[in-house]
Protein backbone atom coordinates (compact mmCIF):
# COMPACT_ATOMS: atom_id res chain seq x y z
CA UNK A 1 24.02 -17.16 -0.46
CA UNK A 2 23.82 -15.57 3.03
CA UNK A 3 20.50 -14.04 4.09
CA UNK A 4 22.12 -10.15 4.25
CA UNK A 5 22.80 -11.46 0.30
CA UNK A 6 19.64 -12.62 -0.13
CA UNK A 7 17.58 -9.48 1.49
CA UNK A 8 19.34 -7.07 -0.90
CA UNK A 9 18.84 -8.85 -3.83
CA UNK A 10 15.31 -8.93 -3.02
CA UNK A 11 15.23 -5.29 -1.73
CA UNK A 12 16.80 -4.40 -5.43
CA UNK A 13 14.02 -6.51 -7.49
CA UNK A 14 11.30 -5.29 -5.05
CA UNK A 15 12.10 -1.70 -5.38
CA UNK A 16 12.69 -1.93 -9.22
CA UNK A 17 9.19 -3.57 -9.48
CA UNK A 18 7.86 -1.20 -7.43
CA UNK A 19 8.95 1.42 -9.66
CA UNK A 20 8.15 -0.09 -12.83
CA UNK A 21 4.74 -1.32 -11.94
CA UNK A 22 3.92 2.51 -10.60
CA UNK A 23 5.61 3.56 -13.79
CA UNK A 24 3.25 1.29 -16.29
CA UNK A 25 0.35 1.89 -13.57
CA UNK A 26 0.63 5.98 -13.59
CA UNK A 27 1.47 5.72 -17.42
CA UNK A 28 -2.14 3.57 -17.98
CA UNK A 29 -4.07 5.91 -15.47
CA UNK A 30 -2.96 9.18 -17.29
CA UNK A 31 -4.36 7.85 -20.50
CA UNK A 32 -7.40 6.33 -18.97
CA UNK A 33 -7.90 9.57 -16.68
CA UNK A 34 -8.38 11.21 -20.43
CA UNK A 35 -10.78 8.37 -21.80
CA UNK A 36 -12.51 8.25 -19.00
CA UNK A 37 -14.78 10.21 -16.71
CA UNK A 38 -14.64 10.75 -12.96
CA UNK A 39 -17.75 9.20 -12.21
CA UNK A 40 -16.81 5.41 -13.99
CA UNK A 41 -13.65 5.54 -11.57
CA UNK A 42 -15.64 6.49 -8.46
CA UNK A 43 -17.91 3.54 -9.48
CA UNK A 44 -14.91 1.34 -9.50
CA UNK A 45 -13.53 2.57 -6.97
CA UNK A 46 -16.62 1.45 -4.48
CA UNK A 47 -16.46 -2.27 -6.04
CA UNK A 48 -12.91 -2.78 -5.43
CA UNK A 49 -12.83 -1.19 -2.09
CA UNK A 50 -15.97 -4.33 -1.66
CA UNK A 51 -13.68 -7.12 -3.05
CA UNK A 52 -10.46 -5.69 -1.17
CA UNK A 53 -12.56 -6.77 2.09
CA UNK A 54 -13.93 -9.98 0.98
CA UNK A 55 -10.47 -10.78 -0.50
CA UNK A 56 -8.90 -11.35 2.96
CA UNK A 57 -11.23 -13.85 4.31
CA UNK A 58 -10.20 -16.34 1.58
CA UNK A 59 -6.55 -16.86 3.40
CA UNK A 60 -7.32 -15.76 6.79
CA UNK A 61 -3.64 -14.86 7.37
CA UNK A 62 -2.15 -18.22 6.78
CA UNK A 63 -0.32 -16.96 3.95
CA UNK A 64 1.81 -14.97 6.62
CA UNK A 65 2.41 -18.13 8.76
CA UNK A 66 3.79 -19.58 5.97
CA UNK A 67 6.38 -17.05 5.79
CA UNK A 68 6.91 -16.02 9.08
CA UNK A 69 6.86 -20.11 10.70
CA UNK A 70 10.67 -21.37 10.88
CA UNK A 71 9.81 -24.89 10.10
CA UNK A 72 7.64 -25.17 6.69
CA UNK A 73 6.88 -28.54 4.93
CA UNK A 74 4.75 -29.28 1.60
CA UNK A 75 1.88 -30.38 3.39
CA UNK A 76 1.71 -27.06 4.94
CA UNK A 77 1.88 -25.33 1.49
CA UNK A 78 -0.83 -27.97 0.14
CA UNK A 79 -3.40 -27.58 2.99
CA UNK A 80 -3.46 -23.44 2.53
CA UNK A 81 -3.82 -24.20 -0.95
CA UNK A 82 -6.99 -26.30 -1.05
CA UNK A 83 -8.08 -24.38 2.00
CA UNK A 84 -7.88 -21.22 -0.42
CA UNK A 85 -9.24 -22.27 -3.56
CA UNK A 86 -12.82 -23.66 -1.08
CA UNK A 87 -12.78 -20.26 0.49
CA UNK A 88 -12.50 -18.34 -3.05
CA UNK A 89 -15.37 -20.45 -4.79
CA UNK A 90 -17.17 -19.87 -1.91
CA UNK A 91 -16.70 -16.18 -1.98
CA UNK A 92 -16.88 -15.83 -5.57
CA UNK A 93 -21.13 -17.39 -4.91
CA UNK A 94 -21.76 -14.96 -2.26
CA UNK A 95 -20.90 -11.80 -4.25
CA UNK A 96 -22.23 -12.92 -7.32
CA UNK A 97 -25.18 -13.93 -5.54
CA UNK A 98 -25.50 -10.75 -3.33
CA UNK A 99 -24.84 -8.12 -6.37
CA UNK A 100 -28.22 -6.95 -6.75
CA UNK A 101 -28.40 -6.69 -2.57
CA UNK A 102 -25.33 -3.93 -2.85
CA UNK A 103 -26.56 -2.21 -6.28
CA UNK A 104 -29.71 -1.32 -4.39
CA UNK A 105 -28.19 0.10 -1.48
CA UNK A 106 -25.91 2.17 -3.24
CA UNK A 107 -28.59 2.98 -5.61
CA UNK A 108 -26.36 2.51 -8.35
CA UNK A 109 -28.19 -0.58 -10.75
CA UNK A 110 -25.13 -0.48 -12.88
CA UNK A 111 -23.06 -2.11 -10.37
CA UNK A 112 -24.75 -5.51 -10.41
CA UNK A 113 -23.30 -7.00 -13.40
CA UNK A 114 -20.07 -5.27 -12.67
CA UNK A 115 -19.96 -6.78 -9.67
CA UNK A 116 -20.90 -9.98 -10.55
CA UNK A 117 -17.42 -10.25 -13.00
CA UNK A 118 -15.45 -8.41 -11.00
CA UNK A 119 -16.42 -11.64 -8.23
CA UNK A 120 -14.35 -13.95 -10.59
CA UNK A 121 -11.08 -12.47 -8.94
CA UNK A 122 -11.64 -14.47 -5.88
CA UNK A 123 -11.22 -17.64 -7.92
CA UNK A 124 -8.29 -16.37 -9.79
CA UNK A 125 -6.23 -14.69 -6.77
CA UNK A 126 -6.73 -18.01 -4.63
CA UNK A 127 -4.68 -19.72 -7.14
CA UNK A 128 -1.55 -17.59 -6.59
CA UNK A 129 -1.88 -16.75 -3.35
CA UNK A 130 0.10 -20.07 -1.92
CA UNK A 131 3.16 -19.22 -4.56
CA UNK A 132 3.57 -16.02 -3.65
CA UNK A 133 4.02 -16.65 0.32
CA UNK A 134 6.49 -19.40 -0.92
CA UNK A 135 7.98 -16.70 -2.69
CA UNK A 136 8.54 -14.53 -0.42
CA UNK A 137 9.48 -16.63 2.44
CA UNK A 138 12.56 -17.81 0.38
CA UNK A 139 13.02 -13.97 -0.89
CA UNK A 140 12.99 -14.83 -4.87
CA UNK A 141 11.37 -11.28 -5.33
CA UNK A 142 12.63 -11.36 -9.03
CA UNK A 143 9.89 -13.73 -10.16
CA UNK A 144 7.33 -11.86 -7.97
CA UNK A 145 8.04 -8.75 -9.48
CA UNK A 146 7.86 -10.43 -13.42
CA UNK A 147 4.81 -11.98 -12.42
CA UNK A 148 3.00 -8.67 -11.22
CA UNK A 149 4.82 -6.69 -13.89
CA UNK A 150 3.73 -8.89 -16.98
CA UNK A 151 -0.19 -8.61 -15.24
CA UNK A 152 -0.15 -4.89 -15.02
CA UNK A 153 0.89 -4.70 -18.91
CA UNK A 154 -1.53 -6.60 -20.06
CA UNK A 155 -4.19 -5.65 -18.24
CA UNK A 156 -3.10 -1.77 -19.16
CA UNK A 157 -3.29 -2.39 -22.78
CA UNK A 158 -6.54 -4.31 -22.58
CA UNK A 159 -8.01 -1.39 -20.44
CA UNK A 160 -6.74 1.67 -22.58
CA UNK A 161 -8.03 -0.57 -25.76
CA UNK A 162 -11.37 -0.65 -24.47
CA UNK A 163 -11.52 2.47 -23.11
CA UNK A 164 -11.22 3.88 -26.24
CA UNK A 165 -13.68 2.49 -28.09
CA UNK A 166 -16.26 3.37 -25.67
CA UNK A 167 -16.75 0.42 -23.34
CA UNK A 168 -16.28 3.08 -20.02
CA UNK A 169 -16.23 1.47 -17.25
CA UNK A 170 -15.86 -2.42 -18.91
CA UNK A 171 -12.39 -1.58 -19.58
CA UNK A 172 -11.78 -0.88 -15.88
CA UNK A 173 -13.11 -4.10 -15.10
CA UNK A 174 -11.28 -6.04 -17.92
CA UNK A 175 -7.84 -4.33 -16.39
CA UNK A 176 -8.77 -6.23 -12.98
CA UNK A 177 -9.19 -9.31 -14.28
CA UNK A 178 -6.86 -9.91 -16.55
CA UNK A 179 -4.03 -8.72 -14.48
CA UNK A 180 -4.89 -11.39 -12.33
CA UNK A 181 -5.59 -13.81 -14.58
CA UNK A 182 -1.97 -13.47 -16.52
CA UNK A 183 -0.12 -12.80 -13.14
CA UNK A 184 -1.59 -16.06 -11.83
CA UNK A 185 -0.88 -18.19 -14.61
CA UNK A 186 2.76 -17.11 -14.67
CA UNK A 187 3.42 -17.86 -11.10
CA UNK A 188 1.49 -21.67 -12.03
CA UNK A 189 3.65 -22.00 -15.52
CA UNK A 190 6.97 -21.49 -13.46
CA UNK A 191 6.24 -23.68 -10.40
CA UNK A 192 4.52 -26.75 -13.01
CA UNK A 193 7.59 -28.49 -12.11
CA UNK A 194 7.20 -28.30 -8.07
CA UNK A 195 3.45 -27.62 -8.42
CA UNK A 196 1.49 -27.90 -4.95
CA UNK A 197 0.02 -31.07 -4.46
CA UNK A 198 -3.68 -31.31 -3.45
CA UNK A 199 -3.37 -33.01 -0.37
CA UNK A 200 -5.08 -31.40 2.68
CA UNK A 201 -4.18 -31.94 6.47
CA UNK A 202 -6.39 -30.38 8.98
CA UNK A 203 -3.43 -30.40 11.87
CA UNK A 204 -1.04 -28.81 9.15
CA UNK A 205 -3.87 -26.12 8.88
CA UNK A 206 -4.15 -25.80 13.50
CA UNK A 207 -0.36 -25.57 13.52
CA UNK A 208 -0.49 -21.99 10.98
CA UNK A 209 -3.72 -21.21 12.57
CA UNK A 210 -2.61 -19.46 16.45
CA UNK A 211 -0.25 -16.57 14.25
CA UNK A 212 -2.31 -16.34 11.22
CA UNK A 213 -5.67 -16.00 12.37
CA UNK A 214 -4.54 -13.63 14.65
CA UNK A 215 -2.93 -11.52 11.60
CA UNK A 216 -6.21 -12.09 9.68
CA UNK A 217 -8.00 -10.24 12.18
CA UNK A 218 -5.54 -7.65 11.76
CA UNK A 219 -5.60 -7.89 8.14
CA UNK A 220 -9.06 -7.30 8.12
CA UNK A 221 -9.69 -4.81 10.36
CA UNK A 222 -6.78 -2.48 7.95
CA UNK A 223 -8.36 -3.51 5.03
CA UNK A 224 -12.01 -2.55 6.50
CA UNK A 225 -10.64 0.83 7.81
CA UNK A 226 -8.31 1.41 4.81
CA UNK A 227 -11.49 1.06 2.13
CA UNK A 228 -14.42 2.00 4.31
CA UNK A 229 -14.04 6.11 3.19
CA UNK A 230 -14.28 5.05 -0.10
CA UNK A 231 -17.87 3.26 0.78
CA UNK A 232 -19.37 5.56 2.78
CA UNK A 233 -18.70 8.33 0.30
CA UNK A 234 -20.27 6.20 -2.39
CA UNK A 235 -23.29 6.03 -0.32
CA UNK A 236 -23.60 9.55 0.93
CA UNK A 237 -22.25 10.94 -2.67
CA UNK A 238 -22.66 10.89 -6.06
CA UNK A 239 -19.82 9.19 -7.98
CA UNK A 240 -17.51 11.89 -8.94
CA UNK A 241 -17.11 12.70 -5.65
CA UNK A 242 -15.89 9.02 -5.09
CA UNK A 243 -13.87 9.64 -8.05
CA UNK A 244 -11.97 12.46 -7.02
CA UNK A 245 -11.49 11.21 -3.44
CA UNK A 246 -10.23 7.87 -5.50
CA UNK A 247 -8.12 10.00 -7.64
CA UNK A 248 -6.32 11.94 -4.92
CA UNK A 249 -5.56 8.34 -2.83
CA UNK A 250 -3.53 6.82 -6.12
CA UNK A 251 -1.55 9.75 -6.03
CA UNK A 252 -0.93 9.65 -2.47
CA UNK A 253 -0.32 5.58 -2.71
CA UNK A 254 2.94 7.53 -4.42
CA UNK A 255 4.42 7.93 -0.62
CA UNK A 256 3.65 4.98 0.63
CA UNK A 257 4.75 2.72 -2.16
CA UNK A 258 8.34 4.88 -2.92
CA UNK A 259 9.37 5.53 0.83
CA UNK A 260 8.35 2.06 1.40
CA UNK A 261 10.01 0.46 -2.06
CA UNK A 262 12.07 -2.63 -1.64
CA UNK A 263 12.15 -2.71 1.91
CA UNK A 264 8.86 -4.01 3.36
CA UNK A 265 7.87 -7.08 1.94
CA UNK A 266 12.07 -8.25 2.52
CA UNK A 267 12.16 -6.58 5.75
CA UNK A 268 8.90 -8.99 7.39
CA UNK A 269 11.08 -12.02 6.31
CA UNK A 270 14.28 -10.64 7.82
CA UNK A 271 12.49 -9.22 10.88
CA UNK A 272 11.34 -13.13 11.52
CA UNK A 273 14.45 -14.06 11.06
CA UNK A 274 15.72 -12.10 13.90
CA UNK A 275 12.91 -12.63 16.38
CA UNK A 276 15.17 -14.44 18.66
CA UNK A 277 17.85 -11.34 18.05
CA UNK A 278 15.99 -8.66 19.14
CA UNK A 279 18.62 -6.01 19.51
CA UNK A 280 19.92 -7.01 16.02
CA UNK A 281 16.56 -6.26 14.60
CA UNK A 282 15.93 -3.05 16.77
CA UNK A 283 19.49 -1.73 14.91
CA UNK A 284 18.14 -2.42 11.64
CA UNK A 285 14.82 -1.37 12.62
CA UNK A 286 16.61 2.22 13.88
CA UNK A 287 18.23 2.71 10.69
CA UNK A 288 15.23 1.59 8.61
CA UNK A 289 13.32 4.27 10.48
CA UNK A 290 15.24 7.12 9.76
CA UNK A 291 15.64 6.61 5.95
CA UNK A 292 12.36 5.97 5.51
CA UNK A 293 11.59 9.25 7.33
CA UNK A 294 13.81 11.15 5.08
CA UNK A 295 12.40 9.77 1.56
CA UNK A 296 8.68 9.98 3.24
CA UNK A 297 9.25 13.84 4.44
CA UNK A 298 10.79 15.05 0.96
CA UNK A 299 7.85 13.06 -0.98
CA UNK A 300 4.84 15.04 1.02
CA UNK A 301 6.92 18.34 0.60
CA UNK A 302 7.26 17.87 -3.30
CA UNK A 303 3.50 16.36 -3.68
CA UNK A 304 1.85 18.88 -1.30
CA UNK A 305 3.66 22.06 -2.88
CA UNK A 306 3.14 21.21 -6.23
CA UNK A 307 0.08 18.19 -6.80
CA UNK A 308 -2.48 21.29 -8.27
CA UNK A 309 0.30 21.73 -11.00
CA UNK A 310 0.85 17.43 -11.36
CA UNK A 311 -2.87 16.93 -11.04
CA UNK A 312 -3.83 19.37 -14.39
CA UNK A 313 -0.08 18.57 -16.30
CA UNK A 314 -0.87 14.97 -15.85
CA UNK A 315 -4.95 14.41 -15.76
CA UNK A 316 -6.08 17.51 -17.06
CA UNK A 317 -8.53 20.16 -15.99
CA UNK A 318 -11.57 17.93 -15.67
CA UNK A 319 -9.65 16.47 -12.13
CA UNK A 320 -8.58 19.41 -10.90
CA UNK A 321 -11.12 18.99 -7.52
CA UNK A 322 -8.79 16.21 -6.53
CA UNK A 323 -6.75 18.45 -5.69
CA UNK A 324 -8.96 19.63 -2.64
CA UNK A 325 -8.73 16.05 -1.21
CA UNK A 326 -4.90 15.13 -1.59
CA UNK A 327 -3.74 18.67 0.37
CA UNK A 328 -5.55 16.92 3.50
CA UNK A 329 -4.77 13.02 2.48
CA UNK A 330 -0.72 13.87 1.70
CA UNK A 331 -0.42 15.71 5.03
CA UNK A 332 -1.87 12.70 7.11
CA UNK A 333 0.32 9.86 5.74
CA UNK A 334 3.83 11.47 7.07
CA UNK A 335 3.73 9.16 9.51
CA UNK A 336 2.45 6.11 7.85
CA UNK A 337 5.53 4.62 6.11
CA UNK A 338 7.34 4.46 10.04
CA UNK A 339 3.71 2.73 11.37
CA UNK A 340 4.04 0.15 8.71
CA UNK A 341 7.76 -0.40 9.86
CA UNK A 342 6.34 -0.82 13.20
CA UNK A 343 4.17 -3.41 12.61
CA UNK A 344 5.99 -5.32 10.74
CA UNK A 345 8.78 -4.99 13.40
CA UNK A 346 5.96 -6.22 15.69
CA UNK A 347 4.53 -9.35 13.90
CA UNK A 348 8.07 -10.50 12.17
CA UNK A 349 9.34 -11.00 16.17
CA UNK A 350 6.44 -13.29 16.60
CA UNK A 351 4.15 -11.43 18.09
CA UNK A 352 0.83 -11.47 16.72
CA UNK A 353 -1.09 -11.19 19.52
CA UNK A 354 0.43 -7.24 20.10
CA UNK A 355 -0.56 -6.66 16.72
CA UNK A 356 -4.03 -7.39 16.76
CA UNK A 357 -4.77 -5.30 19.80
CA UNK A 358 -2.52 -2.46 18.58
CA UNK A 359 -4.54 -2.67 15.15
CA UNK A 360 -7.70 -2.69 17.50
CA UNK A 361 -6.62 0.65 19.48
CA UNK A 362 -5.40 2.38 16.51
CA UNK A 363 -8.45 1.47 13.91
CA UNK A 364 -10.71 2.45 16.52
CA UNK A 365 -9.52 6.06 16.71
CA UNK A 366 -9.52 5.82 12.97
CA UNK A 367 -13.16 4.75 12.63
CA UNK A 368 -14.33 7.25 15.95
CA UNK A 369 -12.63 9.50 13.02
CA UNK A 370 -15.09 8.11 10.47
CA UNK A 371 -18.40 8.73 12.62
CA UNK A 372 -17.37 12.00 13.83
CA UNK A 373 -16.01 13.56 11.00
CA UNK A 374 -18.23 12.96 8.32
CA UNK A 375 -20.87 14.46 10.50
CA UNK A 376 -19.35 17.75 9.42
CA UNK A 377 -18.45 16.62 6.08
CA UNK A 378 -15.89 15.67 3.88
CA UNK A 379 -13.36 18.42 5.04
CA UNK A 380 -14.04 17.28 8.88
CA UNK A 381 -13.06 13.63 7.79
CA UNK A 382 -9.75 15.10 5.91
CA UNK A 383 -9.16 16.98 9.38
CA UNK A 384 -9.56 14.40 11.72
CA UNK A 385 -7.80 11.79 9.08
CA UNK A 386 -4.63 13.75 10.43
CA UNK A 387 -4.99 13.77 13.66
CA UNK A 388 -5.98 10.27 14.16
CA UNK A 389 -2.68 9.27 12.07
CA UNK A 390 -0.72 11.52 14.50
CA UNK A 391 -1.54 9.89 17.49
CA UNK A 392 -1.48 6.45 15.97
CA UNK A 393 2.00 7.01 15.27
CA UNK A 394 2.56 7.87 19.13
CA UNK A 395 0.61 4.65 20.38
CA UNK A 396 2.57 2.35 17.76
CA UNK A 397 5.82 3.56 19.14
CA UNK A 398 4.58 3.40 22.45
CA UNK A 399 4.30 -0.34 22.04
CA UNK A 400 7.69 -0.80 20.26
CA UNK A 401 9.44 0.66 23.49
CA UNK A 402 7.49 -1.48 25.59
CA UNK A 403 8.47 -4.57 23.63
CA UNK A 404 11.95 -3.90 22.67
CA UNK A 405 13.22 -1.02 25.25
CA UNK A 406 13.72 1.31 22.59
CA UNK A 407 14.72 5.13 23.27
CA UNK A 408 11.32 6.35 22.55
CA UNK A 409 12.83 10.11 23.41
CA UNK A 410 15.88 9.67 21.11
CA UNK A 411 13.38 8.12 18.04
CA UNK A 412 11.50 11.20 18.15
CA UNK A 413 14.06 13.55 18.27
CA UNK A 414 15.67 12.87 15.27
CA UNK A 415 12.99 12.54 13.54
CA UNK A 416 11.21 15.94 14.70
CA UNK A 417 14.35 17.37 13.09
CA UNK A 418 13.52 16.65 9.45
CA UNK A 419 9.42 17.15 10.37
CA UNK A 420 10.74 20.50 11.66
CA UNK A 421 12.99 21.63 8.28
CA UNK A 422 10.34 20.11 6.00
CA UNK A 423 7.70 22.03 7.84
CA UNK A 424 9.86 25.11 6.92
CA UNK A 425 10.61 24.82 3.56
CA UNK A 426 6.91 23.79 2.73
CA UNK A 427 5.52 27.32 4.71
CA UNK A 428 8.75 29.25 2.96
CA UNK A 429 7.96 27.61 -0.77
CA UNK A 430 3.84 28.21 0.02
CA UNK A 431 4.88 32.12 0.17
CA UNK A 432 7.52 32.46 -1.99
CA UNK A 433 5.60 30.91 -5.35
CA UNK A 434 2.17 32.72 -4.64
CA UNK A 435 4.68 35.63 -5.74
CA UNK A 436 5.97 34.46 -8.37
CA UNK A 437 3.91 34.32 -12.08
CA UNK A 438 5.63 31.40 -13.97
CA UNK A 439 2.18 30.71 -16.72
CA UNK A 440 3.79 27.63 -18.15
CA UNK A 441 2.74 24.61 -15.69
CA UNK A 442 5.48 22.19 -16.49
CA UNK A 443 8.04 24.73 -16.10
CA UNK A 444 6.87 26.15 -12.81
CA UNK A 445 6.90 22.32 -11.35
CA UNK A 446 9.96 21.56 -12.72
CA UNK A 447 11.73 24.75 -11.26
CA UNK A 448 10.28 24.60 -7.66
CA UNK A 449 10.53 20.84 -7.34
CA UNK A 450 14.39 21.81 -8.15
CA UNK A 451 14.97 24.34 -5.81
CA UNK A 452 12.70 22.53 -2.96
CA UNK A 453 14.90 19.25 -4.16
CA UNK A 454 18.62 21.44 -3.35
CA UNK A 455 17.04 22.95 0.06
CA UNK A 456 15.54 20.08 1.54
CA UNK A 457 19.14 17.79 1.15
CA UNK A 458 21.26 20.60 1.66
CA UNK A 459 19.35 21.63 5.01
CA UNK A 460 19.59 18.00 6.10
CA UNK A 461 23.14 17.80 5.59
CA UNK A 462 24.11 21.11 7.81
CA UNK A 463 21.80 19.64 10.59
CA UNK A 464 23.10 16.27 10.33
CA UNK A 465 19.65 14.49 9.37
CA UNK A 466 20.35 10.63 10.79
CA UNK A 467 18.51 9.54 7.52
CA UNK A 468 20.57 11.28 5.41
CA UNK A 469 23.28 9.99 6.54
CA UNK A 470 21.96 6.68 6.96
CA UNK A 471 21.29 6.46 3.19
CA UNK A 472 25.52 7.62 2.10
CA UNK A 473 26.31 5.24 4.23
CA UNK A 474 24.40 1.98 2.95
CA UNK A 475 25.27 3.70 -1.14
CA UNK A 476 28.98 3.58 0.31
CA UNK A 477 28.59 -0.12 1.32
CA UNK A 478 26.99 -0.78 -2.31
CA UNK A 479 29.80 1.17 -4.15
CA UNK A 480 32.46 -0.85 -2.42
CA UNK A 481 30.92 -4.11 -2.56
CA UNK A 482 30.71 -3.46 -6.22
């Protein structure tokens, strides 16, 4: 099968396990949101946001090398694996050593046996972690997506189970672990036959080290930026606050994960592919960008209109101050889908090294954003979080047209046209339904996500949106090939 094959096959399975794992995910969360309170998510919410930092120190981007190195051999895949399993035992010690060190500064005492379980995931994740880079490197998203499909269900059922009778925030930490725990163990039962043998080589290990560590560092310093609003509002807050804030970032994971859907993950394979095409991957990186921009425009016009009617139809009144939070979080992440793109663009051509210190510039605005704006609060965070993923955007293009010559000028303009009609429609909807009196939620969401829906394609289609017609144009290729 040729690798254009190969990449849409995996796009498909990718996007349709995107969707069903949001779909189980969202379908869990709106029973759990009912079961249980805001505060036993924010508490969550801090813990994860803990082991979502540790996490990437057990791989140290090595995982990537694996996919993104032409020439792999099973000594490679062996070495990362030992070297993984060490670095999660030795991880898994240090938190469940240091638990009562965090509960105390937090000032939260329930989190030390929490924490303590919840360390177990390092020793469970490390097994998998090997498989799923070989996974992904030879683009057999189908069994990735059963794998992290079969976890979410049975962690979901577990959860919602224990939720109910009353074990609060127990059942939060049983859904963790035995999503990973199931996921794992389906991705060992299918390789037993071509299982990784434990043989280690410490030159196998120097030969991924020069690209990976230097996408660790990245890797860290987005995981560190992307959790550490979560932890400082856990320290400065009480925990429904972190629950809210928690609450309004699932929903706006929504953008990310749907304008993003099937493409990412297959598009850092195929971008390394083409690192020695570079005007091959700038086309597809061109095209990429522009239906991306469409899907990620018409998802922050439908979620920002309408997430006060979503947030009460879906979670009910008693998370209705989410609401406060995702008008300032949805806004900011227009631009984030693209800088994802970018990167990816970036590291799949090989080069690391740009990565890292484009991750340092643009995490350091994000984190002057974190010193600054909580000094005035919350709402001067929420601010400043869109401003400081505005100008990101700028820099990461900035870069791209220094590495690949790409129209900067052109880029911009066609997507400032379907920012600009977007912008309009949101301002025209924003007036027109704070006249209208529809009383029954669900029917008020369902008619102005309709009529927003109509505007925002037809508008693109007069103006000729590049996106738009980006996205016929590949259904076209899919309807004849069929």
């Amino acid at each position: 099968m040729s690798l254009k094959k190969q990449a849409i096959k995996a796009a498909i399975w990718e996007f349709f396990g995107k969707i069903s794992g949001n779909i189980l995910s969202f379908g869990f969360s709106v029973v759990l949101a009912r079961l249980l309170e805001p505060g036993e998510f924010g508490t969550i919410a801090i813990i994860s946001g803990i082991i979502n930092i540790a996490s990437h120190f057990w791989d140290v981007g090595l995982g990537s090398s694996l996919i993104q190195r032409k020439e792999i051999n099973d000594l490679h895949y062996s070495s990362v694996q030992i070297f993984n399993l060490v670095i999660g035992f030795i991880m898994f010690l240090l938190f469940f050593l240091l638990a009562p060190v965090i509960a105390e500064f937090y000032e939260k005492p329930e989190l030390v046996d929490v924490l303590k379980v919840m360390s177990f995931l390092f020793i469970t994740n490390s097994f998998g972690h090997v498989y799923r880079a070989r996974i992904r490197r030879d683009l057999s998203f189908s069994l990735l997506t059963k794998s992290a499909l079969f976890g979410v269900l049975v962690g979901g059922i577990i959860c919602v189970i224990m939720a109910y009778y009353g074990f609060g925030i127990w059942s939060l930490v049983a859904q963790f672990l035995a999503s990973s725990i199931v996921s794992n163990l389906f991705l060992h039962y299918f390789f037993r036959g071509q299982a990784v043998k434990l043989t280690f080589s410490l030159s196998s290990i120097k030969e991924l080290w020069d690209y990976g560590f230097k996408m660790f560092l990245t890797g860290i310093i987005d995981v560190i930026m992307d959790n550490l609003d979560s932890l400082i509002i856990g320290k400065m807050f009480v925990s429904r606050t972190v629950g809210f804030f928690y609450r309004a970032k699932s929903l706006n994971a929504f953008v990310i994960d749907y304008s993003t859907a099937g493409i990412m993950n297959v598009y850092f394979r195929i971008a390394s592919h083409y690192q020695d095409n570079i005007k091959a991957l700038v086309e597809i990186y061109e095209r990429l960008n522009s239906i991306m921009f469409f899907v990620t425009n018409y998802l922050v016009g439908i979620l920002f209109l309408f997430n006060k009617e979503i947030i009460i139809l879906i979670f009910t009144e008693k998370w209705i101050e989410a609401h406060y939070y995702f008008d300032f979080i949805i806004m900011s992440s227009i631009f984030l889908p693209i800088g994802y793109l970018t990167l990816s663009t970036i590291s799949g051509s090989g080069n690391s090294n740009v990565v890292l210190k484009l991750k340092i510039i643009t995490k350091s605005i994000l984190f002057l954003n974190l010193i600054v704006g909580f000094s005035f609060g919350i709402k001067g965070f929420l601010i400043g979080l869109i401003i400081s993923n505005t100008l990101n955007f700028f820099i990461e293009l900035s870069f791209l047209r220094t590495l690949f010559k790409i129209d900067l000028v052109k880029n911009i303009r066609s997507l400032l046209k379907i920012l600009i009609i977007n912008l309009i429609l949101i301002i025209i909807f924003k007036f027109a339904f704070s006249k209208i009196v529809i009383d029954i939620l669900f029917l008020k969401f369902l008619f102005g996500s309709m009529c927003y829906s109509i505007l925002y394609i037809g508008l693109s289609f007069i103006f000729k949106d590049i996106g738009l017609s980006n996205i016929l144009v590949e259904l076209k290729k899919i309807r004849n090939n069929n």
